[in-house]
PDB file of N, CA and C in Angstrom:
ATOM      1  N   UNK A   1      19.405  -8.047 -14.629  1.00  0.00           N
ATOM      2  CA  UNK A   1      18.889  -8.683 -13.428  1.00  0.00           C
ATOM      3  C   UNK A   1      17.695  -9.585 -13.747  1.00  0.00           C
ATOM      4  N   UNK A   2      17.459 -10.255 -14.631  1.00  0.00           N
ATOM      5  CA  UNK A   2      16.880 -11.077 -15.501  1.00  0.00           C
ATOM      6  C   UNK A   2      16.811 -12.503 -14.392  1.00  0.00           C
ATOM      7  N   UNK A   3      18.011 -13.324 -14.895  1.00  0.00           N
ATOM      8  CA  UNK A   3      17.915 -14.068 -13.795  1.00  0.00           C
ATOM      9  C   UNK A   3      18.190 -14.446 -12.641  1.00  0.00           C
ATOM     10  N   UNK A   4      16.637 -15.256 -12.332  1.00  0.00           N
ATOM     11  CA  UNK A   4      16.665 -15.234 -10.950  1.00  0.00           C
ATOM     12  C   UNK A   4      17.128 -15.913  -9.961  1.00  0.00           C
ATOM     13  N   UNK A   5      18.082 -17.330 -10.538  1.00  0.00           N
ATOM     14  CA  UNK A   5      19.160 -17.702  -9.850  1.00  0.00           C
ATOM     15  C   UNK A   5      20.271 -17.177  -9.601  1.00  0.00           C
ATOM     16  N   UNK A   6      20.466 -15.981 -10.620  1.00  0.00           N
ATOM     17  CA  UNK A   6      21.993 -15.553 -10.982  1.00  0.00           C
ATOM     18  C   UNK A   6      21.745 -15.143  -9.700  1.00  0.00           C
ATOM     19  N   UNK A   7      23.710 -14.943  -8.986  1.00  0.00           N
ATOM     20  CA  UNK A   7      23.597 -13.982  -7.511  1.00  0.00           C
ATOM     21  C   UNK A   7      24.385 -12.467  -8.452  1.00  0.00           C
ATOM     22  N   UNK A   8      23.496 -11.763  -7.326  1.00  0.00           N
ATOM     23  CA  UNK A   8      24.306 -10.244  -7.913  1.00  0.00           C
ATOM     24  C   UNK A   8      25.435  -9.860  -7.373  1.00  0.00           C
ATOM     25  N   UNK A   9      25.802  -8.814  -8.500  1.00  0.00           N
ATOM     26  CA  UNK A   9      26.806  -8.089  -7.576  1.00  0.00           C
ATOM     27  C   UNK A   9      26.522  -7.196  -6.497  1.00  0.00           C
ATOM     28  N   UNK A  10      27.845  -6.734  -5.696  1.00  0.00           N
ATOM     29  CA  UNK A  10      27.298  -5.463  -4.779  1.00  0.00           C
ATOM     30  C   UNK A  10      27.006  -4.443  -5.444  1.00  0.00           C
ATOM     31  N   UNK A  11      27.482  -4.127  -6.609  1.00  0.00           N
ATOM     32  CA  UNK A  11      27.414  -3.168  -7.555  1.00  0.00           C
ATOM     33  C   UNK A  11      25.636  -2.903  -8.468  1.00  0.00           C
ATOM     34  N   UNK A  12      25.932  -4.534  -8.726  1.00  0.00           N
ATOM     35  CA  UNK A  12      24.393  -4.878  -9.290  1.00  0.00           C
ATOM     36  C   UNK A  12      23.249  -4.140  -8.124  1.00  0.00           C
ATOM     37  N   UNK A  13      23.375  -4.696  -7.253  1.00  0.00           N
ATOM     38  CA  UNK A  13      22.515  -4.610  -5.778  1.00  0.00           C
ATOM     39  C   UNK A  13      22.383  -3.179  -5.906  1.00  0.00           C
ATOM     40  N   UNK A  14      23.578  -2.371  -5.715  1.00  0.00           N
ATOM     41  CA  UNK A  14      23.693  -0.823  -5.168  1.00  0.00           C
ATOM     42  C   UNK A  14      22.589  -0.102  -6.712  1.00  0.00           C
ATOM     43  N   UNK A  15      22.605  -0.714  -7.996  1.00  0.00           N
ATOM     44  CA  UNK A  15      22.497   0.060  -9.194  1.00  0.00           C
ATOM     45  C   UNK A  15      20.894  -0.075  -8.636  1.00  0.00           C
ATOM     46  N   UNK A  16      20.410  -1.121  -7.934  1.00  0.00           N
ATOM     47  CA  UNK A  16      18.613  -1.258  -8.001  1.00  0.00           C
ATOM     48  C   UNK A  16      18.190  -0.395  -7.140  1.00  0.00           C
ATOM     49  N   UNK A  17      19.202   0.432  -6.474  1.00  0.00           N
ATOM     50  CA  UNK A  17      18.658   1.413  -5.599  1.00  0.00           C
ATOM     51  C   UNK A  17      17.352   1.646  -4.675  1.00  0.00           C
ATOM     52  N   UNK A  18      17.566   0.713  -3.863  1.00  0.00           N
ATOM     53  CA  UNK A  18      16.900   0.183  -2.696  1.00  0.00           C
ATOM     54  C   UNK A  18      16.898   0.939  -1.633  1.00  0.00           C
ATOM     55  N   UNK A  19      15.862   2.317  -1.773  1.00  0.00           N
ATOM     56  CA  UNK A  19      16.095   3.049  -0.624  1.00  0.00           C
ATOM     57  C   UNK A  19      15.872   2.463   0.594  1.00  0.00           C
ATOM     58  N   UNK A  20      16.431   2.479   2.081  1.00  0.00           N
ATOM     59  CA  UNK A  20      16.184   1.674   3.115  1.00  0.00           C
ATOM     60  C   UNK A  20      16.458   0.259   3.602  1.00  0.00           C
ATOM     61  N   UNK A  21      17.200   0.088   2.224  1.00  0.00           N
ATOM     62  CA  UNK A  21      17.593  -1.233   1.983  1.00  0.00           C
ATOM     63  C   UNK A  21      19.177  -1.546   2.186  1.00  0.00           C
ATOM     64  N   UNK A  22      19.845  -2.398   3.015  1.00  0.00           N
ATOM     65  CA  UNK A  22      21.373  -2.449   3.225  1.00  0.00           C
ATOM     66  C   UNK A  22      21.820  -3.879   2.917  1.00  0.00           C
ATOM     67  N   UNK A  23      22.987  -3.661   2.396  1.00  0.00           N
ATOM     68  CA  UNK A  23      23.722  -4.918   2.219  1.00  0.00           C
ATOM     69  C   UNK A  23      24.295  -5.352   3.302  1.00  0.00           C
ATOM     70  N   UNK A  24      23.958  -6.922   3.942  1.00  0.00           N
ATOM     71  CA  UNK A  24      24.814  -7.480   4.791  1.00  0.00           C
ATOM     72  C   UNK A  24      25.180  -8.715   5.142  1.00  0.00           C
ATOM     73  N   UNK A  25      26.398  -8.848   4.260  1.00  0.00           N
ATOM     74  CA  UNK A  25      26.985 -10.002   3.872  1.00  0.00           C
ATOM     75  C   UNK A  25      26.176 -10.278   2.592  1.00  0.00           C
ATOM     76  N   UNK A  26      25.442 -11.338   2.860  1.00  0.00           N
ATOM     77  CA  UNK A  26      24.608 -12.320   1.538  1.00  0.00           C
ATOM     78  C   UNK A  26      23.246 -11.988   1.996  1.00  0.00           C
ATOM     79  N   UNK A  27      23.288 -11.234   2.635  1.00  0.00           N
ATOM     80  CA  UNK A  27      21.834 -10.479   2.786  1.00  0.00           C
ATOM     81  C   UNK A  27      21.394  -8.905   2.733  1.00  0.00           C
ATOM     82  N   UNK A  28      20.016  -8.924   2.023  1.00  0.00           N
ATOM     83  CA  UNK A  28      19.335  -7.180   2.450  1.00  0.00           C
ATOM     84  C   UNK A  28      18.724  -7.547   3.176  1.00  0.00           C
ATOM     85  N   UNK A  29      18.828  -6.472   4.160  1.00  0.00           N
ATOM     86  CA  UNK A  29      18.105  -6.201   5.172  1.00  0.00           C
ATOM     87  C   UNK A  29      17.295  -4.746   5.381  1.00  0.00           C
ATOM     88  N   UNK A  30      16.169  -4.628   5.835  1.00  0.00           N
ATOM     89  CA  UNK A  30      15.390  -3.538   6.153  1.00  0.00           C
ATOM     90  C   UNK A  30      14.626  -3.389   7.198  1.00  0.00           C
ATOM     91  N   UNK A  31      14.852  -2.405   8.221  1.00  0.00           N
ATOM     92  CA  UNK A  31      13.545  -2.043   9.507  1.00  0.00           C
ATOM     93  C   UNK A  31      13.182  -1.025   8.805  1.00  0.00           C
ATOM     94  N   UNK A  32      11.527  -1.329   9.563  1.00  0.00           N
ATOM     95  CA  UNK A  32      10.419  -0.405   9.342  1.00  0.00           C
ATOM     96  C   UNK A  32       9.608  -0.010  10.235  1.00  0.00           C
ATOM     97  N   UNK A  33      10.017   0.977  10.718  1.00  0.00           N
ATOM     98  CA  UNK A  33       9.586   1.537  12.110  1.00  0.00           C
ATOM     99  C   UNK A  33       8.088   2.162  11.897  1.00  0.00           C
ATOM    100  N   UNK A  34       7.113   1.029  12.389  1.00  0.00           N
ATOM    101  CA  UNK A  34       5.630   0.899  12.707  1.00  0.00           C
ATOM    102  C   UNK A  34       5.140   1.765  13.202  1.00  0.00           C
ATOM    103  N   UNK A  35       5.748   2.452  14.512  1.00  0.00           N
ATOM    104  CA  UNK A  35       5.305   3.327  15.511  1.00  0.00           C
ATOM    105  C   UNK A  35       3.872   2.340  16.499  1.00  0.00           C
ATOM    106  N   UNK A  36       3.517   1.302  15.938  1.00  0.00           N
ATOM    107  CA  UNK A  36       2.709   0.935  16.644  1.00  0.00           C
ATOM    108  C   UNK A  36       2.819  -0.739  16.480  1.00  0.00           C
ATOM    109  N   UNK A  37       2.233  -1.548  17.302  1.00  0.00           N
ATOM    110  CA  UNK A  37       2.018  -3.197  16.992  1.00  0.00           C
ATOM    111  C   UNK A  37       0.837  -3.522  16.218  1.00  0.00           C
ATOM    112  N   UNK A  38      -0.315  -3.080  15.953  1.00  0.00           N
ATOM    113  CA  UNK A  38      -0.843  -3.397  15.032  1.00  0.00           C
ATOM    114  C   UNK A  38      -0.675  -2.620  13.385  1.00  0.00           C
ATOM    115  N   UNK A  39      -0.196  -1.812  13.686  1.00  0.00           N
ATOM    116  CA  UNK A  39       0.455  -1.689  11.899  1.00  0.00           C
ATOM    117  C   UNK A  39       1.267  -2.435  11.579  1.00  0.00           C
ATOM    118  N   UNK A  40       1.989  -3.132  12.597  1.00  0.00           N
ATOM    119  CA  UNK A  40       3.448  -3.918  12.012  1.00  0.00           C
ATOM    120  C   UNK A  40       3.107  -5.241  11.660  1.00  0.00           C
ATOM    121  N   UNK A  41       2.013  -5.308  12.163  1.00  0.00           N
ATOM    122  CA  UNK A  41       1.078  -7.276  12.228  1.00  0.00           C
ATOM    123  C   UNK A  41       0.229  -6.525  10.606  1.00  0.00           C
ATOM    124  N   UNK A  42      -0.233  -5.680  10.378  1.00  0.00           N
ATOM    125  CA  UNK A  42      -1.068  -5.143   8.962  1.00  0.00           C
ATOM    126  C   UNK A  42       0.361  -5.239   8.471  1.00  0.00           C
ATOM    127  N   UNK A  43       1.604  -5.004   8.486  1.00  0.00           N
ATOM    128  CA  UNK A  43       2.436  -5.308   7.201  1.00  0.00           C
ATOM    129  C   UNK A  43       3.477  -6.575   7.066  1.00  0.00           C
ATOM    130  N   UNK A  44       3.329  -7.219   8.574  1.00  0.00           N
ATOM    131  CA  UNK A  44       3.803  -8.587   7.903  1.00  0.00           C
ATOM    132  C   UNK A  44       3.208  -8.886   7.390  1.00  0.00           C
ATOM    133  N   UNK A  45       1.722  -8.959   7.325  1.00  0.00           N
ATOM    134  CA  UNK A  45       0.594 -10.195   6.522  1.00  0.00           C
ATOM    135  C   UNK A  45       0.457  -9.753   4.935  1.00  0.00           C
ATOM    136  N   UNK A  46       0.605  -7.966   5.138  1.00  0.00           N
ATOM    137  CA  UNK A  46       1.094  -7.876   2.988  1.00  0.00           C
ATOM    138  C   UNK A  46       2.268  -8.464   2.759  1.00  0.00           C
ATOM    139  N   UNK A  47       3.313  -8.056   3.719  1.00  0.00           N
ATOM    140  CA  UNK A  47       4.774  -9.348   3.023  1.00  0.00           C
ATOM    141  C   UNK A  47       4.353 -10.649   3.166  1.00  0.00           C
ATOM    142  N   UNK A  48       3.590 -11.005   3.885  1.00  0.00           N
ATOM    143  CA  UNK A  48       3.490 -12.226   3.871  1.00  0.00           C
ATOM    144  C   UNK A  48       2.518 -13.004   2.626  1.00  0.00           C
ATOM    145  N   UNK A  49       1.654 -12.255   2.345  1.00  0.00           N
ATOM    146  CA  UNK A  49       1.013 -12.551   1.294  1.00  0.00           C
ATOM    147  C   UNK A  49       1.553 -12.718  -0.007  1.00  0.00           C
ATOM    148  N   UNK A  50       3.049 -11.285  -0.353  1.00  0.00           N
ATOM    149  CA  UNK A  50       3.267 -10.877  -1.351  1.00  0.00           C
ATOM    150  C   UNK A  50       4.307 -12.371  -1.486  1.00  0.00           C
ATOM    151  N   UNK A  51       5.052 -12.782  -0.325  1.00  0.00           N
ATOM    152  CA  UNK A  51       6.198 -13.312  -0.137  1.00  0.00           C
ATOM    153  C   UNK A  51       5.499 -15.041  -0.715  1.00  0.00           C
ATOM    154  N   UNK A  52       4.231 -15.264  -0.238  1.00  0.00           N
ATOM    155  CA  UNK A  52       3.395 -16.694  -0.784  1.00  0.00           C
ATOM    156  C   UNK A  52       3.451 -16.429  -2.234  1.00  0.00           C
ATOM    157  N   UNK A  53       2.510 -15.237  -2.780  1.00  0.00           N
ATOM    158  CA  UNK A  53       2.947 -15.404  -4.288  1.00  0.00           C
ATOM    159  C   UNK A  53       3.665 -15.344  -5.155  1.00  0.00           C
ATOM    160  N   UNK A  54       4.918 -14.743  -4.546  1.00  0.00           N
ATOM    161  CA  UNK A  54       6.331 -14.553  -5.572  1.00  0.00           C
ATOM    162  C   UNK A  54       6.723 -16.293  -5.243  1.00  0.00           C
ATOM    163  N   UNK A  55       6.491 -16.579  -3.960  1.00  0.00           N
ATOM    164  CA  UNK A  55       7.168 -18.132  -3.667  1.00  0.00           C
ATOM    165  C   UNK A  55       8.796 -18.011  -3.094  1.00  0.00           C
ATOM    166  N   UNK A  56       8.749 -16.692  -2.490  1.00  0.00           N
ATOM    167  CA  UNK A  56      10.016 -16.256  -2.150  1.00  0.00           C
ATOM    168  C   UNK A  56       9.730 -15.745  -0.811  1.00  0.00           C
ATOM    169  N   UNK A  57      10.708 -16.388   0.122  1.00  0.00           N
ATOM    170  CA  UNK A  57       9.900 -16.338   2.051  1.00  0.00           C
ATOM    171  C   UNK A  57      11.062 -15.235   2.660  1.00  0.00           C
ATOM    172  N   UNK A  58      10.994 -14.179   2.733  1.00  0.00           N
ATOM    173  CA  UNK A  58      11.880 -13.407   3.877  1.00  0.00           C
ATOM    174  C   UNK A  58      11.896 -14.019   5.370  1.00  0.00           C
ATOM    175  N   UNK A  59      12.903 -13.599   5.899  1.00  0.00           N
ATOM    176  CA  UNK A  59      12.604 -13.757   7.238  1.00  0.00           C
ATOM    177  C   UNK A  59      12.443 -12.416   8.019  1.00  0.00           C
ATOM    178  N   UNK A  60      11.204 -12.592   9.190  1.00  0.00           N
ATOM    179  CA  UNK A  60      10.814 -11.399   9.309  1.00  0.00           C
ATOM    180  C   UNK A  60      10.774 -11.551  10.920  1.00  0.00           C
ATOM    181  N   UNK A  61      11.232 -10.680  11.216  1.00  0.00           N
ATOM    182  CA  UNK A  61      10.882  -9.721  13.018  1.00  0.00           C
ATOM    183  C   UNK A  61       9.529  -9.054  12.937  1.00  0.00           C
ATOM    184  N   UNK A  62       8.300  -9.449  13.915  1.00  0.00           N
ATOM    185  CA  UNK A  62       7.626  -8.111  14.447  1.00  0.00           C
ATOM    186  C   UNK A  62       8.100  -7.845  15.833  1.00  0.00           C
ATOM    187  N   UNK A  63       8.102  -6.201  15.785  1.00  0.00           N
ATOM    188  CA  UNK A  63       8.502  -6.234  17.487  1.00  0.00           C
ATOM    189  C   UNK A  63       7.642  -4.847  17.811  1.00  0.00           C
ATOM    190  N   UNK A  64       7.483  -4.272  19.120  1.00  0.00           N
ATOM    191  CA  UNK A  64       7.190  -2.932  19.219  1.00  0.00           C
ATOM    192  C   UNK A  64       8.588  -2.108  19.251  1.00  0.00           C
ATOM    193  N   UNK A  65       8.846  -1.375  18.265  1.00  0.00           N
ATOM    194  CA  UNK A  65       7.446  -0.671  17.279  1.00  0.00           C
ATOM    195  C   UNK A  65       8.159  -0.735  15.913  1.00  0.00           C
ATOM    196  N   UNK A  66       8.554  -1.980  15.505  1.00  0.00           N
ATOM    197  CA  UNK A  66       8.811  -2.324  14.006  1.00  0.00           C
ATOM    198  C   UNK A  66       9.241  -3.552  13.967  1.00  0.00           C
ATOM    199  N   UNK A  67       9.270  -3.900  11.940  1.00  0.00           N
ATOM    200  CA  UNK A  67       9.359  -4.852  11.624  1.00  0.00           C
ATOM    201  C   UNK A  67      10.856  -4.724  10.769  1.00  0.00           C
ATOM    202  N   UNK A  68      11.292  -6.027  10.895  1.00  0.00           N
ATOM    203  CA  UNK A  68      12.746  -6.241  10.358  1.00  0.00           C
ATOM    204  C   UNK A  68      12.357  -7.523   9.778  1.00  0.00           C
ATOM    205  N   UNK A  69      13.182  -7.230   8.279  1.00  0.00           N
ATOM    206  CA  UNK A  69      13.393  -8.284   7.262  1.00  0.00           C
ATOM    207  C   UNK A  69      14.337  -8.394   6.563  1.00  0.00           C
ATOM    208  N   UNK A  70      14.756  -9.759   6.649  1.00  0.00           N
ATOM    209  CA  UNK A  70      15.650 -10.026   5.841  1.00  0.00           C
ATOM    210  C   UNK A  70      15.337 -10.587   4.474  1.00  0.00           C
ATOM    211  N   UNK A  71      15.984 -10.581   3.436  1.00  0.00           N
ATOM    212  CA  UNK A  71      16.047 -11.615   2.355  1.00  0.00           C
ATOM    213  C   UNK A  71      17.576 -11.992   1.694  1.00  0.00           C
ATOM    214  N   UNK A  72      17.221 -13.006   1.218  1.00  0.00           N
ATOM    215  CA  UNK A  72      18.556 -13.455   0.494  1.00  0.00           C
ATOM    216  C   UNK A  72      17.818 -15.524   0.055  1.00  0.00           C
ATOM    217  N   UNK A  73      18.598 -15.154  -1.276  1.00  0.00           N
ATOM    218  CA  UNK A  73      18.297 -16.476  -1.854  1.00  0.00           C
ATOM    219  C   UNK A  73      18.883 -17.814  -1.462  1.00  0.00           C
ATOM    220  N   UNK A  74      18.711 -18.900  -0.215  1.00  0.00           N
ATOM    221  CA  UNK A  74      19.278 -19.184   0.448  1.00  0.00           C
ATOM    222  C   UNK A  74      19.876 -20.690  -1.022  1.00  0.00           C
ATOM    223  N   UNK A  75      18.921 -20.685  -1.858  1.00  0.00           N
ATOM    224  CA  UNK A  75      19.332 -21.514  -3.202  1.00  0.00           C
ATOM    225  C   UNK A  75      20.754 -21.646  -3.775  1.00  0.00           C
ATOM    226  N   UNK A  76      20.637 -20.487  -3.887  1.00  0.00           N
ATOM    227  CA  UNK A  76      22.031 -19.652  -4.373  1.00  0.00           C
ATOM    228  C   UNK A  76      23.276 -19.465  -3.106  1.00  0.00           C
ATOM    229  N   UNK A  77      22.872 -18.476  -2.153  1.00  0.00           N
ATOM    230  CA  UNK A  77      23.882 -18.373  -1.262  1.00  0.00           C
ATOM    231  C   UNK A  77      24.002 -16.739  -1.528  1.00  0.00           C
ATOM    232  N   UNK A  78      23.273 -15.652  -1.996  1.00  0.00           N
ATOM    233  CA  UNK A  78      23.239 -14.737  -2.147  1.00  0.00           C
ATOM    234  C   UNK A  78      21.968 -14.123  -2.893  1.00  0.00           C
ATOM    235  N   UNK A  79      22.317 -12.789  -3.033  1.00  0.00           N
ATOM    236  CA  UNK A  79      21.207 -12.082  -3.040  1.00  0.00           C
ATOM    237  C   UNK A  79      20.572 -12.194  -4.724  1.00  0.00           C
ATOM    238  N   UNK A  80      19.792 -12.239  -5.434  1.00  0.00           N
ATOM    239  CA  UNK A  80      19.182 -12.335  -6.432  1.00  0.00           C
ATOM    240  C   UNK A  80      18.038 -11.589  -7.263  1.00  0.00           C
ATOM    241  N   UNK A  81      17.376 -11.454  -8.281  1.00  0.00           N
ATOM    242  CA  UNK A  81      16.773 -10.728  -8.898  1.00  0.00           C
ATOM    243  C   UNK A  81      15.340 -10.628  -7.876  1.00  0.00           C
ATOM    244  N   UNK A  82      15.130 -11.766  -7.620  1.00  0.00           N
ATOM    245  CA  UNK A  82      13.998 -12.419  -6.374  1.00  0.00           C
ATOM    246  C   UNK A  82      13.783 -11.131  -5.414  1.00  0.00           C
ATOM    247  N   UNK A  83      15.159 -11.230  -4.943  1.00  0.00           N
ATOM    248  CA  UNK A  83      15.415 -10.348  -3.514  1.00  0.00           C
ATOM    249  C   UNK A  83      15.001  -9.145  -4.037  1.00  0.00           C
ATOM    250  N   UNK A  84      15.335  -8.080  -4.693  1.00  0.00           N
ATOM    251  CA  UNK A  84      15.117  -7.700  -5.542  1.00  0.00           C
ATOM    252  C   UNK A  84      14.316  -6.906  -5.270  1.00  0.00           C
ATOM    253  N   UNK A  85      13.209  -7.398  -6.148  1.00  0.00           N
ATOM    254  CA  UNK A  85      11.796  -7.634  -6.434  1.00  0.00           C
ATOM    255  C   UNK A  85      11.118  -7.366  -5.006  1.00  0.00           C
ATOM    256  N   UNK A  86      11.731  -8.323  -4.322  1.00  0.00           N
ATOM    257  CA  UNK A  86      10.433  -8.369  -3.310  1.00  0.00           C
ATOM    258  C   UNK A  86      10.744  -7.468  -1.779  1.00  0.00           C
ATOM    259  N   UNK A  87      11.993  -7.260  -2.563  1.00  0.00           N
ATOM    260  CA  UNK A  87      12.145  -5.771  -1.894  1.00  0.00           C
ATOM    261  C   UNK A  87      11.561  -4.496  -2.213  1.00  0.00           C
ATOM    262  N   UNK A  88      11.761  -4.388  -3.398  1.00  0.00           N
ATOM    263  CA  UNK A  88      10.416  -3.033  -4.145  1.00  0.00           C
ATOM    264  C   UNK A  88       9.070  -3.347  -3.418  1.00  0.00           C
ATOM    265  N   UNK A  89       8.488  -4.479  -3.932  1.00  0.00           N
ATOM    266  CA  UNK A  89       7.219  -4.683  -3.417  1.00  0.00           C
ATOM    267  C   UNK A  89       7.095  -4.562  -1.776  1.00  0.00           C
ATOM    268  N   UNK A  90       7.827  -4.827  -1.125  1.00  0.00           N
ATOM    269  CA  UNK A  90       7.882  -4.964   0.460  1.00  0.00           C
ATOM    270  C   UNK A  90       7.985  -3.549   0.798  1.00  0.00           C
ATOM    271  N   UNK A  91       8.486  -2.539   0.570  1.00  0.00           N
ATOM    272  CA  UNK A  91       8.845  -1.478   0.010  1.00  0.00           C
ATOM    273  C   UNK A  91       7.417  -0.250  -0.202  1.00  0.00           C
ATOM    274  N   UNK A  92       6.955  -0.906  -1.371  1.00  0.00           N
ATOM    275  CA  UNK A  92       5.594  -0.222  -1.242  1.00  0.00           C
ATOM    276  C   UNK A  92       4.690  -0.569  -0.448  1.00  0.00           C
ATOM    277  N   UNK A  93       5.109  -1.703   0.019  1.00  0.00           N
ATOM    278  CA  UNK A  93       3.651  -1.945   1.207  1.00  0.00           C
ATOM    279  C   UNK A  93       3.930  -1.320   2.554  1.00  0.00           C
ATOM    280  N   UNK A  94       4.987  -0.937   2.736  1.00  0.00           N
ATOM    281  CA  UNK A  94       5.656  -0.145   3.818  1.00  0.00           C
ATOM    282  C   UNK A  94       5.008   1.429   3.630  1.00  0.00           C
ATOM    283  N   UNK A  95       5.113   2.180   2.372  1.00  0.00           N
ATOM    284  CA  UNK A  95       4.835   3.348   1.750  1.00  0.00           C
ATOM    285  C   UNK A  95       3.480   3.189   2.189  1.00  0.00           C
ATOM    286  N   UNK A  96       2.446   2.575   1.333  1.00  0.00           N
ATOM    287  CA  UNK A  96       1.145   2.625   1.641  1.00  0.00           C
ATOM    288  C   UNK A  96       0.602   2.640   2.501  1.00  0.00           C
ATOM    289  N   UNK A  97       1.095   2.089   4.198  1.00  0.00           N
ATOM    290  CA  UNK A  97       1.159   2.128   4.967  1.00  0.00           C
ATOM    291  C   UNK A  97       1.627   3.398   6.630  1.00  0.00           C
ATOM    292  N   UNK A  98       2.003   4.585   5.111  1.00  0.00           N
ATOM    293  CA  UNK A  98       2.800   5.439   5.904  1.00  0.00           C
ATOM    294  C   UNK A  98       4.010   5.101   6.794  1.00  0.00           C
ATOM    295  N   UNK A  99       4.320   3.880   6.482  1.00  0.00           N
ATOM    296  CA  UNK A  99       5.607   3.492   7.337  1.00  0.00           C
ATOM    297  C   UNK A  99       6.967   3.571   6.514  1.00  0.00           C
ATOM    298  N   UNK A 100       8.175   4.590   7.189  1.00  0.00           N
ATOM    299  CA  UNK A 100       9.378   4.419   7.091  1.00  0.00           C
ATOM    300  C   UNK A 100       9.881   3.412   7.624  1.00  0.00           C
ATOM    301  N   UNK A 101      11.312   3.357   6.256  1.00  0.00           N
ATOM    302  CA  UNK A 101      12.696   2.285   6.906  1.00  0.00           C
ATOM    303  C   UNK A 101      13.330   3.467   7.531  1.00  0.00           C
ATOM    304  N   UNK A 102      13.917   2.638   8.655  1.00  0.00           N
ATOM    305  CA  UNK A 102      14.833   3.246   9.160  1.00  0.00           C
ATOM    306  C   UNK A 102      15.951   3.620   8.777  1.00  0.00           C
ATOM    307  N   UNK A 103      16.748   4.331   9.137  1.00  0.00           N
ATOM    308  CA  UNK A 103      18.028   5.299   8.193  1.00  0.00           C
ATOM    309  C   UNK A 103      18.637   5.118   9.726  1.00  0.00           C
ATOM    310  N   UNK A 104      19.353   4.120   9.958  1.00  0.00           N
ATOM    311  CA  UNK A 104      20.455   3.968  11.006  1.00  0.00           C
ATOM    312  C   UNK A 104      21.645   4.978  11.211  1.00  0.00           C
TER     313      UNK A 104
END
């Protein structure tokens, strides 16, 4: 998972084991149930920060009482090492936060 144009497989995708994380279509997607509106505004602005320095932009929902994000490499047309990545990281900023993904 090296490079970061390559698109992955579903297989690839499933091996990075993305807890909270779902495949759909040419996208992952993840909610993260906030329980409140200002925790969910404290974790768009770490994705949003994290998402400026990778140079890789999710698209993101705040709502009461969570946040939903998508990613996918719109370069490519699928999901990538990128996505990835900034899913782990999106991931721990959720953790640090005491906030779960949702398990639909």
């Amino acid at each position: 998972m090296t490079d970061p144009k390559q698109k992955l497989s579903p297989s690839e995708i499933a091996e990075a084991g993305l807890a909270g994380w779902r495949l759909a279509d040419e996208t992952l997607t993840a909610h993260f149930q906030t329980q409140d509106f200002a925790t969910g505004l404290d974790l768009v602005n770490r994705i949003g920060g994290s998402a400026e320095e990778a140079n890789h932009h999710p698209d993101i929902t705040l709502t009461y009482p969570e946040v939903g994000v998508t990613l996918s490499s719109h370069d490519v047309g699928g999901i990538t090492s990128r996505d990835v990545d900034l899913a782990r990281i999106i991931s721990g900023h959720a953790e640090d936060l005491g906030v779960e993904a949702a398990t639909e």
